[in-house]
Protein backbone atom coordinates (compact mmCIF):
# COMPACT_ATOMS: atom_id res chain seq x y z
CA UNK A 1 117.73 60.32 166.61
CA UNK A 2 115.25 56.95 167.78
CA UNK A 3 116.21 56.69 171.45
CA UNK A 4 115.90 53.03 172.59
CA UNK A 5 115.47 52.59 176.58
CA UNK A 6 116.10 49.25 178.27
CA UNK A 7 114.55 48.18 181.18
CA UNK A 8 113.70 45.28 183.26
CA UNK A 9 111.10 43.08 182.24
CA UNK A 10 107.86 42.78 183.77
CA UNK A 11 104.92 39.95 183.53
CA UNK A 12 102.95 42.47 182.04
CA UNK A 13 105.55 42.51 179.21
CA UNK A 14 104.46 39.03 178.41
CA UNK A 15 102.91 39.36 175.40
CA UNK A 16 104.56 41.94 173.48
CA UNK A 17 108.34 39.15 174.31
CA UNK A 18 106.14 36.52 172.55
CA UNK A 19 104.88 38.75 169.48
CA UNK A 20 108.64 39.35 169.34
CA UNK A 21 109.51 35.81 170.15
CA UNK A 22 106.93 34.55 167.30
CA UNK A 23 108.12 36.91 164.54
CA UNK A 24 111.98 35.87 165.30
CA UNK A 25 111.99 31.90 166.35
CA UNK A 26 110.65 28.94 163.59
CA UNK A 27 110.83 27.45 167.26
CA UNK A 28 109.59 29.91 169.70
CA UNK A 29 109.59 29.41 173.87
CA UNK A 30 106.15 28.96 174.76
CA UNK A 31 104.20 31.41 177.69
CA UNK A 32 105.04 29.13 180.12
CA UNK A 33 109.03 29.04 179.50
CA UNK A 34 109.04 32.33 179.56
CA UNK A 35 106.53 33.05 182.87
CA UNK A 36 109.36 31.89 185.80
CA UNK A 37 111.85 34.21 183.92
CA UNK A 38 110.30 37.27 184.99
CA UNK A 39 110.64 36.43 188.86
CA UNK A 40 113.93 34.21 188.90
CA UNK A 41 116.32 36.06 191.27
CA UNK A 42 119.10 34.59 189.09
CA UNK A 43 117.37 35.79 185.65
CA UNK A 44 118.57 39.14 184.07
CA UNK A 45 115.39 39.69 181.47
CA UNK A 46 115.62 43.44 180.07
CA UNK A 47 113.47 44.41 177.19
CA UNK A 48 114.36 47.27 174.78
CA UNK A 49 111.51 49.89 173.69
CA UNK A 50 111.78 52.25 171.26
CA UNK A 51 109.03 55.21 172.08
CA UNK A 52 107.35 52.67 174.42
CA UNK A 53 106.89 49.77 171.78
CA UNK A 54 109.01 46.82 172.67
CA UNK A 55 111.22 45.99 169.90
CA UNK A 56 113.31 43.43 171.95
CA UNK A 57 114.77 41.41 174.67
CA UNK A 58 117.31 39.68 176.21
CA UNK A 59 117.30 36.59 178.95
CA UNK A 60 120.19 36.16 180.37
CA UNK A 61 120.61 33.76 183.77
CA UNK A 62 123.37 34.64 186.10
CA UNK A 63 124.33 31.50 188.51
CA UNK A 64 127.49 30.41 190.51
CA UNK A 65 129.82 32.62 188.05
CA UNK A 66 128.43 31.54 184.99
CA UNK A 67 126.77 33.68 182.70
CA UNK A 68 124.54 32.04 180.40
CA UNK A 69 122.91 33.76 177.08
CA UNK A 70 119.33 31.99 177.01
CA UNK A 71 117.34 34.08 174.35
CA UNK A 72 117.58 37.02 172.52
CA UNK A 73 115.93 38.49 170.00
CA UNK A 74 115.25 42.21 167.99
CA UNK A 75 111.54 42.42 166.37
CA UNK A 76 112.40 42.01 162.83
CA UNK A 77 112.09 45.45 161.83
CA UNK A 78 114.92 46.60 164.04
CA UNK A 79 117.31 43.99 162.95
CA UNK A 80 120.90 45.14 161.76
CA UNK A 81 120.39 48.55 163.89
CA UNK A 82 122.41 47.82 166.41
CA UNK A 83 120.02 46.78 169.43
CA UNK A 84 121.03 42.83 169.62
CA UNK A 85 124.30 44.20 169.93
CA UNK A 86 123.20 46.38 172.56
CA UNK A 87 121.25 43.87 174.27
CA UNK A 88 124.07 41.22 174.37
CA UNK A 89 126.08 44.55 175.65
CA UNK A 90 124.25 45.07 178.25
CA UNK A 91 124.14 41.37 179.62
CA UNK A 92 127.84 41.07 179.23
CA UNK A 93 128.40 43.61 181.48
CA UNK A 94 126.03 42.34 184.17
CA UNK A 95 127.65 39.09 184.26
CA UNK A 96 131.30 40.84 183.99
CA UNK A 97 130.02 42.92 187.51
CA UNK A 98 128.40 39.65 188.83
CA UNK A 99 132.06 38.56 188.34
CA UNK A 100 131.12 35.76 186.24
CA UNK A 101 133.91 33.80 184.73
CA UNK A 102 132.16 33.16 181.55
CA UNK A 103 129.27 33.62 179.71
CA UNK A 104 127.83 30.49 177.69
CA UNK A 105 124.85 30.63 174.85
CA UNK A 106 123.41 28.52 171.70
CA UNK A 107 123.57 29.35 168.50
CA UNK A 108 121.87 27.82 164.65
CA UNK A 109 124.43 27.06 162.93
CA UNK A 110 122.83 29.06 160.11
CA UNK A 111 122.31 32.51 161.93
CA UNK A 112 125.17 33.78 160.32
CA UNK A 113 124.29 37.42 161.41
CA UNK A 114 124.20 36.40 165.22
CA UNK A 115 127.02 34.08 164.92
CA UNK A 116 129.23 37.24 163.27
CA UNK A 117 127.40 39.30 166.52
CA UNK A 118 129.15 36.86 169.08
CA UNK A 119 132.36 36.86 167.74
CA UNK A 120 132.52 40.38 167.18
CA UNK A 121 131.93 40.10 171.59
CA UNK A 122 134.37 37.62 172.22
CA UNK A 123 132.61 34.49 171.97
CA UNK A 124 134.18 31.12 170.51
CA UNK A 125 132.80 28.51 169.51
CA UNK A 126 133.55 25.62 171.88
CA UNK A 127 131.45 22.52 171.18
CA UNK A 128 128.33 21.27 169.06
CA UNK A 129 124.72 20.14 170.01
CA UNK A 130 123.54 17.62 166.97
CA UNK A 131 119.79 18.10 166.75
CA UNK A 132 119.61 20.67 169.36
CA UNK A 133 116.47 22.95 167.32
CA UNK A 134 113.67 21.25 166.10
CA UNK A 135 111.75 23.28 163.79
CA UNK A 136 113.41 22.62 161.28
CA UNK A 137 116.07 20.20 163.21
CA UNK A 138 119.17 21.62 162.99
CA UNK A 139 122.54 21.58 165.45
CA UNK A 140 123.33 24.74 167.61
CA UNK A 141 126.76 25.98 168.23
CA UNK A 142 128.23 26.03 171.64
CA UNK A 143 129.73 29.45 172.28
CA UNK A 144 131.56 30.95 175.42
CA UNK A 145 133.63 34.20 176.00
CA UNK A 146 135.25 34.59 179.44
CA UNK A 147 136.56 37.49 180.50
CA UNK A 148 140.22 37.24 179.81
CA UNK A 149 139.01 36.21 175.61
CA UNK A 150 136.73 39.25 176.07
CA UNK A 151 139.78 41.29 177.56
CA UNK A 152 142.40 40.60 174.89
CA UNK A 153 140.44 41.20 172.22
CA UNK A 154 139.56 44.67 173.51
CA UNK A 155 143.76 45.46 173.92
């Protein structure tokens, strides 16, 4: 059985996120969006390795009791395994012991296979952003699951 290991992400980590981040995204964050992310206090950046290969990641901001989702992505040839799950898991749960009220993240509308992900967590859709991606220009969903969604759908 493939043991995957997360851990916190390091600068040094830099370019194996944007391999990742290139072979997911037709709009990918550039070096320098993702730079600051490694040294925010309020950032919660975990990568996933499989055998010490990187094979995702997950940033994830945690401010004023607000959890907020702001990228994730599994190398393409881990997709439907499990690991975004895993990854959106495990930032859940840090902003659930940070005692966040909710956690907030953008979706394409066409990523049917995350969108299924996030409602399978908790998340509901809760408003629209018209032009939000830009390659190609599309509108991204609006999710949010706070903890008392989360909560009843577990009972």
């Amino acid at each position: 059985m493939t043991t995957v290991v997360l851990r916190h992400a390091r600068a040094s980590d830099l370019d194996a996120v944007l391999r990742i981040e290139h072979r997911v995204f037709s709009d990918p964050w550039s070096p320098e969006s993702f730079a600051p992310e490694f040294d925010d206090p309020y950032t919660w950046f975990r990568v996933a390795e499989i055998d010490g290969v990187m094979v995702g990641y997950i940033v994830a901001r945690i401010v004023a009791q607000q959890g907020e989702i702001a990228n994730i992505a599994v190398d393409p040839a881990h997709q439907a395994t499990g690991l975004g799950g895993r990854l959106l898991d495990a930032a859940v749960a840090a902003a659930d012991a940070a005692d966040c009220e909710a956690v907030w993240l953008e979706v394409r509308v066409s990523n049917e296979p995350a969108r299924r992900l996030y409602a399978s967590r908790g998340f509901a859709m809760i408003g629209r952003r018209r032009g939000y991606y830009r390659s190609p220009v599309e509108d991204a969903l609006v999710l949010r699951r706070t903890r008392t969604a989360a909560d009843e759908g577990r009972a």
